[in-house]
C-alpha atoms as a PDB file:
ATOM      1  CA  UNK A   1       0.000   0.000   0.000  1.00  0.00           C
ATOM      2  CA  UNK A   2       1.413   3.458  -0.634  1.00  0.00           C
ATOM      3  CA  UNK A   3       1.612   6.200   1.610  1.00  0.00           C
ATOM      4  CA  UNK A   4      -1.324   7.894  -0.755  1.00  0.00           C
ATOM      5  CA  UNK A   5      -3.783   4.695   0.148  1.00  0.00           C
ATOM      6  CA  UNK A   6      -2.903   4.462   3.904  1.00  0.00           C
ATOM      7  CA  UNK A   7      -6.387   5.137   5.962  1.00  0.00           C
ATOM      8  CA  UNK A   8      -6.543   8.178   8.245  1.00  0.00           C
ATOM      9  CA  UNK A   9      -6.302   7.696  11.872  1.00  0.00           C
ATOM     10  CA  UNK A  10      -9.079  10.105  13.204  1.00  0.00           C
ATOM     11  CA  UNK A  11      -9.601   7.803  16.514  1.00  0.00           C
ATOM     12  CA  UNK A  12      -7.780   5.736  19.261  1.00  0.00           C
ATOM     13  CA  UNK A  13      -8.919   1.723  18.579  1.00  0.00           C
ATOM     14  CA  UNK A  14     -11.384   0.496  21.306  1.00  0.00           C
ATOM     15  CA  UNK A  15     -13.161  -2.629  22.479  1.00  0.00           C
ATOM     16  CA  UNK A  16     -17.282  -2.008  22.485  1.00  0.00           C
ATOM     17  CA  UNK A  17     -18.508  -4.973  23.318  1.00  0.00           C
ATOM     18  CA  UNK A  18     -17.398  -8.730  24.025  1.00  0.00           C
ATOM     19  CA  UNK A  19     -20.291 -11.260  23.368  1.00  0.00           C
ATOM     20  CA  UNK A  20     -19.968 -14.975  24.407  1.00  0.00           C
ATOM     21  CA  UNK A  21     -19.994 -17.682  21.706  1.00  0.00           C
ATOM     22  CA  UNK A  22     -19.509 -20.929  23.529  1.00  0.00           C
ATOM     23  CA  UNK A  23     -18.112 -21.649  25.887  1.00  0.00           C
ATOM     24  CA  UNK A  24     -15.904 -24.904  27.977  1.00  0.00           C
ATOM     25  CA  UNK A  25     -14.011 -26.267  30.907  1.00  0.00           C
ATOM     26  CA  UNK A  26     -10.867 -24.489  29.998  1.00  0.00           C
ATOM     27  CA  UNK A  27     -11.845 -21.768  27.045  1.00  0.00           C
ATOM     28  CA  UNK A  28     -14.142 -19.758  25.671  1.00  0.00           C
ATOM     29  CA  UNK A  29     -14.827 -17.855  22.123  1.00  0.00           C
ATOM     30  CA  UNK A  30     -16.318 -14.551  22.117  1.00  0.00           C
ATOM     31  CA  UNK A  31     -17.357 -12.553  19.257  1.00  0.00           C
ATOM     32  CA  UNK A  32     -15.489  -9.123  19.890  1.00  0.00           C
ATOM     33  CA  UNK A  33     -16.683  -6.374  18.950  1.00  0.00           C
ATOM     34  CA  UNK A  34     -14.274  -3.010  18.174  1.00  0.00           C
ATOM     35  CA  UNK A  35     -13.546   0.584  16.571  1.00  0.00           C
ATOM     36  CA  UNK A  36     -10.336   0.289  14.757  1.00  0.00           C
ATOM     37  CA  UNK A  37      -8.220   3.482  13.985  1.00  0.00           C
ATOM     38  CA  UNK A  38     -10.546   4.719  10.933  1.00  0.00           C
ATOM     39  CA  UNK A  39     -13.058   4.834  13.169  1.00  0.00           C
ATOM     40  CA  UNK A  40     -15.324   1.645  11.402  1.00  0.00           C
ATOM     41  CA  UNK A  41     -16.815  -0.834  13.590  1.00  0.00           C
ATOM     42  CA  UNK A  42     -15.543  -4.491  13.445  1.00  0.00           C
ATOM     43  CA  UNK A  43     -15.628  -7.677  14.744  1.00  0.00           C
ATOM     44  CA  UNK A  44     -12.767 -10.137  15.641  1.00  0.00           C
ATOM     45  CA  UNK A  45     -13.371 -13.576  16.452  1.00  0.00           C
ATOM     46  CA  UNK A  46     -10.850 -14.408  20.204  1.00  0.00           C
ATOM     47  CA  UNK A  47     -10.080 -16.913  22.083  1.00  0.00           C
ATOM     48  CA  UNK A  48     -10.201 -16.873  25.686  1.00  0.00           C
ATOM     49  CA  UNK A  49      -8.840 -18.735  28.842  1.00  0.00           C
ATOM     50  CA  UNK A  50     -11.872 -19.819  31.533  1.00  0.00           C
ATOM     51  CA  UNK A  51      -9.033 -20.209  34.543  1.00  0.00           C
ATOM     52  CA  UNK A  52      -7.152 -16.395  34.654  1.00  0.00           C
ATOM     53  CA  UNK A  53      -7.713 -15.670  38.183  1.00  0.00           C
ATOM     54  CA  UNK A  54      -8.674 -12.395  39.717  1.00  0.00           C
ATOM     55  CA  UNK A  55      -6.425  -9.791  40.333  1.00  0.00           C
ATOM     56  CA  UNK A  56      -3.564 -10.805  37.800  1.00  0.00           C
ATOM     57  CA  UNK A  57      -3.138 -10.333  33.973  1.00  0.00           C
ATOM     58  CA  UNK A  58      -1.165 -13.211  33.576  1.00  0.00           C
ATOM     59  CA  UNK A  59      -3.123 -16.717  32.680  1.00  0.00           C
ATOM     60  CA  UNK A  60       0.531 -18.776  33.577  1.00  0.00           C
ATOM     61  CA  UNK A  61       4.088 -19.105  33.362  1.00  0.00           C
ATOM     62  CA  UNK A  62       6.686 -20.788  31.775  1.00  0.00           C
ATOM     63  CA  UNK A  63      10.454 -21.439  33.245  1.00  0.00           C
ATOM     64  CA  UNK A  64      13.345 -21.220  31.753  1.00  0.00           C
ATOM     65  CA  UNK A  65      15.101 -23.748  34.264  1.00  0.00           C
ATOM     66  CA  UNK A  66      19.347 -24.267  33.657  1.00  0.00           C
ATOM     67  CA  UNK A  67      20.183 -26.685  35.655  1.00  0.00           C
ATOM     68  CA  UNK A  68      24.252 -26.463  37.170  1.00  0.00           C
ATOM     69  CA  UNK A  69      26.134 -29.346  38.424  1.00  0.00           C
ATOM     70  CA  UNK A  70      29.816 -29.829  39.198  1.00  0.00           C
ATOM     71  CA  UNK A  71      32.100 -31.172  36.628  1.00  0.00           C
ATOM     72  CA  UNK A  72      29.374 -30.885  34.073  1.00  0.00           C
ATOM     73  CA  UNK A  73      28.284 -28.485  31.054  1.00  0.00           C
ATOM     74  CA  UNK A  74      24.659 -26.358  32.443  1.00  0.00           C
ATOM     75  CA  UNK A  75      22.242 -27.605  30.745  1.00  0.00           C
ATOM     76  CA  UNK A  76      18.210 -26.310  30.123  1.00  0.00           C
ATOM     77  CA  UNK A  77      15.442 -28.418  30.983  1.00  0.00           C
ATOM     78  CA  UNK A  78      12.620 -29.331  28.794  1.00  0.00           C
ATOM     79  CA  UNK A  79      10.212 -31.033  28.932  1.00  0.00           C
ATOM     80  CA  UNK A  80       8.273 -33.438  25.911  1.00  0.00           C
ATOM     81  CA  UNK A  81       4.895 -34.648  25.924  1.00  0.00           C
ATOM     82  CA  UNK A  82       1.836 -34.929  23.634  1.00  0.00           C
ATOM     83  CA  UNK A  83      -0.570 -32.261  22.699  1.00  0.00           C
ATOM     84  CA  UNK A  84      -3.807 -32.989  21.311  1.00  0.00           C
ATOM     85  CA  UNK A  85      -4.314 -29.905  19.572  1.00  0.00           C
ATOM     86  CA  UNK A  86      -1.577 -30.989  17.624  1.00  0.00           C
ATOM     87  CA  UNK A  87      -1.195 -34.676  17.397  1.00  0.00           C
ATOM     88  CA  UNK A  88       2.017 -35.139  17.943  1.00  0.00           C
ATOM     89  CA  UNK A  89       4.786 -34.821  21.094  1.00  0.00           C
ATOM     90  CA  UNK A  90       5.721 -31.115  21.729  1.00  0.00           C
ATOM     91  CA  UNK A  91       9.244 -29.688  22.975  1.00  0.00           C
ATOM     92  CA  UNK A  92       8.337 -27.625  25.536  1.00  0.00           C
ATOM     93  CA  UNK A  93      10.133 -25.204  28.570  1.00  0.00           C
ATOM     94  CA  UNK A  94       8.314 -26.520  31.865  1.00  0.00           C
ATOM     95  CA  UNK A  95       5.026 -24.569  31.970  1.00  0.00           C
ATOM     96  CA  UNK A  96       1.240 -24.331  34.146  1.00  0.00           C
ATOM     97  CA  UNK A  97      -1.575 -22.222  34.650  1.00  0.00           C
ATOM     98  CA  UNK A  98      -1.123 -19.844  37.948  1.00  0.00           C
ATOM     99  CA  UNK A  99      -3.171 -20.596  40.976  1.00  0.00           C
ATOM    100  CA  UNK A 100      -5.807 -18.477  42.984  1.00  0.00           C
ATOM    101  CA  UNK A 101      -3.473 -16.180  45.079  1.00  0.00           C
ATOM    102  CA  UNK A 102      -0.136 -16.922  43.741  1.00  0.00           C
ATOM    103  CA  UNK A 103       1.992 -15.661  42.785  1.00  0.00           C
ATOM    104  CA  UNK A 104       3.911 -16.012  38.898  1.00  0.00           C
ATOM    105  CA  UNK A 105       7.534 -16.867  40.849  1.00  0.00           C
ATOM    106  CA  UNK A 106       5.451 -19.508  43.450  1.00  0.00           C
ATOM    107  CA  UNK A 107       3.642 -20.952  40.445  1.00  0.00           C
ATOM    108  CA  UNK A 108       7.185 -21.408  38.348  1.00  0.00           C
ATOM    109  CA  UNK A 109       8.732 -23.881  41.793  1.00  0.00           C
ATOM    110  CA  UNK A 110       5.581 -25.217  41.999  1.00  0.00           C
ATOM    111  CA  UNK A 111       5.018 -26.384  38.194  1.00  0.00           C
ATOM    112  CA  UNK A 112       8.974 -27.142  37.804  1.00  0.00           C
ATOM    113  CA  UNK A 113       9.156 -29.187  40.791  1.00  0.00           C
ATOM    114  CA  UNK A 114       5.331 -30.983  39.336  1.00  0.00           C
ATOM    115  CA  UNK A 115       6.757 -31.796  36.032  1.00  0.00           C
ATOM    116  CA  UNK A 116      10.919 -32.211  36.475  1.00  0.00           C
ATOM    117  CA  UNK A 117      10.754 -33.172  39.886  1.00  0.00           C
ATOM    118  CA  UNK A 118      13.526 -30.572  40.449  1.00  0.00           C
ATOM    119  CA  UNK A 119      13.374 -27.779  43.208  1.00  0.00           C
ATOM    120  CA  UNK A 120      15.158 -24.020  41.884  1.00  0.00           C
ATOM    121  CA  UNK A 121      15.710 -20.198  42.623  1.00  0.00           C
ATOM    122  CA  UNK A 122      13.481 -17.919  40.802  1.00  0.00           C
ATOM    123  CA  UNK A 123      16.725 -15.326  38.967  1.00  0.00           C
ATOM    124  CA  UNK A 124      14.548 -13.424  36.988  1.00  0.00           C
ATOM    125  CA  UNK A 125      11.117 -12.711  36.072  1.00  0.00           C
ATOM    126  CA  UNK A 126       9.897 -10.897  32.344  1.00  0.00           C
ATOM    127  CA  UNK A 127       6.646  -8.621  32.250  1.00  0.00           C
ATOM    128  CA  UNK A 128       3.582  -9.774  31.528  1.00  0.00           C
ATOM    129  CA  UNK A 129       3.842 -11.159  27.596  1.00  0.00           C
ATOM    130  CA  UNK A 130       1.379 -12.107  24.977  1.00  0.00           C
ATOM    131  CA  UNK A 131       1.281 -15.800  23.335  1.00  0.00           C
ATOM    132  CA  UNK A 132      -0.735 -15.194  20.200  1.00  0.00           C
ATOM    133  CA  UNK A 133      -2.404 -12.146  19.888  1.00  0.00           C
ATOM    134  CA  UNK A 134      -4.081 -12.652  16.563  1.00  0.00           C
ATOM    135  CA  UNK A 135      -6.375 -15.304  18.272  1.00  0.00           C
ATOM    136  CA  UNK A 136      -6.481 -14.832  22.152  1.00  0.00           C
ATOM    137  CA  UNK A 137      -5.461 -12.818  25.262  1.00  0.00           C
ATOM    138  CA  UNK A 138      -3.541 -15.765  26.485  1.00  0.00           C
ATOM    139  CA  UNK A 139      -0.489 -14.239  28.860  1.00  0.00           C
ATOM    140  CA  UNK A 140       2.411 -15.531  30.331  1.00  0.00           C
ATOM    141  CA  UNK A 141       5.397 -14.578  32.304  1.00  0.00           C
ATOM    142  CA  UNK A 142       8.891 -16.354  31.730  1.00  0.00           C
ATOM    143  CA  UNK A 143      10.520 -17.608  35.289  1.00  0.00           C
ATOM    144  CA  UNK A 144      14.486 -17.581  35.171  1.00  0.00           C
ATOM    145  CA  UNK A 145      15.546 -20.404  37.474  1.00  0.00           C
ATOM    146  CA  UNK A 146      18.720 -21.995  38.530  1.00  0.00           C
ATOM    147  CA  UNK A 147      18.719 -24.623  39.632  1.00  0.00           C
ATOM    148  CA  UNK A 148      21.984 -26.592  42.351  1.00  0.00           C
ATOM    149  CA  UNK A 149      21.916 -29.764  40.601  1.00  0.00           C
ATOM    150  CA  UNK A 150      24.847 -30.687  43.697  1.00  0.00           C
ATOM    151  CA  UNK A 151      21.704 -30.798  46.127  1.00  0.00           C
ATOM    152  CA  UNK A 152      20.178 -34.249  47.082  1.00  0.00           C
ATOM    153  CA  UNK A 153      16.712 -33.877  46.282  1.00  0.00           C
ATOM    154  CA  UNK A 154      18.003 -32.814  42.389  1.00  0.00           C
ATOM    155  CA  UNK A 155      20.684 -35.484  41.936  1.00  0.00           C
ATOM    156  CA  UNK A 156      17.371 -38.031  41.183  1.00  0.00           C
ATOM    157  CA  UNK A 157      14.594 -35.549  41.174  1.00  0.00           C
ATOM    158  CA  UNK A 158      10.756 -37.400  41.361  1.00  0.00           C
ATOM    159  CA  UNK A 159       8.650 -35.393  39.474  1.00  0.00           C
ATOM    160  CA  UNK A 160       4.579 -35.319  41.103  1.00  0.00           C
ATOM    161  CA  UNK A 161       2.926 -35.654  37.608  1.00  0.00           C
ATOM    162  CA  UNK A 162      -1.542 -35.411  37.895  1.00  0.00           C
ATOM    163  CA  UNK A 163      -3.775 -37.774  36.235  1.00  0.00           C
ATOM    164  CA  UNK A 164      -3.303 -37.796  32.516  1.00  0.00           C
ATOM    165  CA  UNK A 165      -0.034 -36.235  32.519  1.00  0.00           C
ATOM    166  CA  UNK A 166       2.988 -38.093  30.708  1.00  0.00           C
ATOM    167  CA  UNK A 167       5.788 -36.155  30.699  1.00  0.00           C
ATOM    168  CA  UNK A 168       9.310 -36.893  29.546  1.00  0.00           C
ATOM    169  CA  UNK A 169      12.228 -34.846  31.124  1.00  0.00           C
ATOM    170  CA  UNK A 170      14.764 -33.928  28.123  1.00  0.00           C
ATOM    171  CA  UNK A 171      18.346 -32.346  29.624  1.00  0.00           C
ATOM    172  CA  UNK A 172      20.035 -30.206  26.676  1.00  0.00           C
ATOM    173  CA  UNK A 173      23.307 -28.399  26.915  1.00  0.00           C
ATOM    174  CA  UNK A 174      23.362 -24.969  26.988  1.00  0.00           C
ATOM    175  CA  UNK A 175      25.878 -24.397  24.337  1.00  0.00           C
ATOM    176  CA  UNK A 176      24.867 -26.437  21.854  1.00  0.00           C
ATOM    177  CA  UNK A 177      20.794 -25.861  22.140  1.00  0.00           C
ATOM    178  CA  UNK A 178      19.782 -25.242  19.079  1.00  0.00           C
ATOM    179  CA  UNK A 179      22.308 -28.228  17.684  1.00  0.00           C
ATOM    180  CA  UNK A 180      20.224 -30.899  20.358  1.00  0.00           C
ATOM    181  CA  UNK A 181      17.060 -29.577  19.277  1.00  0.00           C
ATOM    182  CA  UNK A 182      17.848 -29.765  15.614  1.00  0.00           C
ATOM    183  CA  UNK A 183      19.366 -33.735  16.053  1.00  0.00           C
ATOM    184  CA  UNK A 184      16.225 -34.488  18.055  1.00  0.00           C
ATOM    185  CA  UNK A 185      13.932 -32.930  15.564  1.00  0.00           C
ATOM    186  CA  UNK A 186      15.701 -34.984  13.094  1.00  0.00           C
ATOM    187  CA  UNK A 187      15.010 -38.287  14.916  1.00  0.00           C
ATOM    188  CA  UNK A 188      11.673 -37.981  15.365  1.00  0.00           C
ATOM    189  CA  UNK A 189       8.421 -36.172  14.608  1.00  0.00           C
ATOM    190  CA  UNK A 190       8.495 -33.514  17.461  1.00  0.00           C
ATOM    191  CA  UNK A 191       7.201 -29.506  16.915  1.00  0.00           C
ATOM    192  CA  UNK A 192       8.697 -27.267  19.051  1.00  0.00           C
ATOM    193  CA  UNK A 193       7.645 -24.409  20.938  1.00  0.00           C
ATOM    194  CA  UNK A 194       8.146 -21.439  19.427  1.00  0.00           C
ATOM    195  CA  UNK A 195       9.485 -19.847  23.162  1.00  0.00           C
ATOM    196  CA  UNK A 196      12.365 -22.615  22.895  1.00  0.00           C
ATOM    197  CA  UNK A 197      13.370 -21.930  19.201  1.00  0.00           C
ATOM    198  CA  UNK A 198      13.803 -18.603  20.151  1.00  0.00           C
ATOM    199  CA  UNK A 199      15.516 -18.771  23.144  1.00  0.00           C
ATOM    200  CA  UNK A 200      18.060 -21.430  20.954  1.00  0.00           C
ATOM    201  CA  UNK A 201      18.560 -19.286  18.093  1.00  0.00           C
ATOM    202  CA  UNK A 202      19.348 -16.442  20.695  1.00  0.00           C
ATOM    203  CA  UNK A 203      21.934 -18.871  22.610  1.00  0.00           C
ATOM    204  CA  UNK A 204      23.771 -19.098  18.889  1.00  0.00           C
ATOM    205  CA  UNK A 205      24.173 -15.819  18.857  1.00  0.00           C
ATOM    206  CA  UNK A 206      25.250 -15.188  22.439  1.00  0.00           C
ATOM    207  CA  UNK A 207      28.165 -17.779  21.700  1.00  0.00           C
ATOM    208  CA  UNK A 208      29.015 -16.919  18.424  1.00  0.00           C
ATOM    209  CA  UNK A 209      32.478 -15.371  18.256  1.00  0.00           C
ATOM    210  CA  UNK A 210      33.441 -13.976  14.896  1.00  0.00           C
ATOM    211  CA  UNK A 211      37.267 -13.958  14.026  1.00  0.00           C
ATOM    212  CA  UNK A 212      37.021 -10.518  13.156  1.00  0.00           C
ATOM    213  CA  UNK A 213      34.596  -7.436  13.411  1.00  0.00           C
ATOM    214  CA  UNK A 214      31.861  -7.267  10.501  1.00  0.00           C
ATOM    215  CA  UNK A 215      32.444  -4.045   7.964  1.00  0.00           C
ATOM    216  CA  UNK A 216      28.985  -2.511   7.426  1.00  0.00           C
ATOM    217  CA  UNK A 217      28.392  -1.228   3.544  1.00  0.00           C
ATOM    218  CA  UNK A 218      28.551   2.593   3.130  1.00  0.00           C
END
């Protein structure tokens, strides 16, 4: 579009009205309805969680969980299990759905220690984030953890799995991420999360040492 054919903005874009569409345990569609920055009335079709608790913007959290142990390279832990939406096993960080009163760093230990079995230190904590904008409101706050892989209880961690849950406990090396993911990917029919892509492309970059400085063109 040239700049000729780009629409005015004669308004800041609102929500009007949200109207439900169905409805289940865990989500809900709603028919939005909204001014965009013309000023026309539209409609968007979103997605919704059921379980976002009060007081909080954030439906869950996902962690981020490098585990350090003497005499050993640090490695991330994922986690691998099958999604339904998808049909197929998912590479995943360790992730949940945040409780009534807690908070995002209490929900991180609480879903690492459920699915890895391991016990951590919360080292950092992002802002609130969106997942997929274009279809829901879905939020979620990444939980930095380290975690002393020298301690007893994380030399053979028990993970404390629910009913229904299968999950597989994958250890990668930190420096060669994106390699491990790409070899496992290779092996078998796995999609990964988009979260853990990025975070392993970033990792190439953060170790990547050129031999000499890059010459931008004039």
């Amino acid at each position: 579009m040239s700049n000729s054919e780009e629409p005015k903005v004669t308004c800041a874009p609102h929500i009007v009205k949200e109207e439900l569409m169905a409805a289940g345990k865990w989500l809900k569609l709603e028919n939005t309805t909204y001014v965009d920055q013309a000023g026309k009335t539209r409609t968007w079709e979103t997605v919704k969680r059921t379980t976002r608790q009060t007081n909080t913007e954030t439906d869950g959290v996902g962690i981020i969980a490098l585990l350090k142990r003497t005499l050993h390279k640090d490695c991330v832990v994922m986690v691998k299990q099958f999604r339904p939406p998808l049909g197929c096993h998912t590479l995943e960080f360790p992730a949940g759905l945040i409780d009534e009163g807690e908070t995002a760093e209490a929900a991180a230990l609480r879903e690492l220690k459920e699915e890895t079995g391991y016990k951590g230190e919360v080292v950092g904590v992002t802002p609130v984030t969106c997942l997929d904008p274009g279809l829901s409101n879905c939020t979620t706050q990444i939980i930095m953890v380290n975690i002393n892989g020298d301690e007893g209880e994380n030399i053979n961690p028990k993970q404390e799995l629910g009913d229904g849950e299968f999950v597989e406990v994958i250890l990668l090396p930190l420096d060669e991420f994106q390699k491990k993911i790409d070899d496992l990917m290779k092996k078998e029919k796995i999609i990964v999360d988009a979260k853990v892509y990025i975070f392993a492309m970033g990792m190439v970059q953060a170790f990547f040492k050129p031999r000499e400085l890059p010459v931008l063109k004039q």
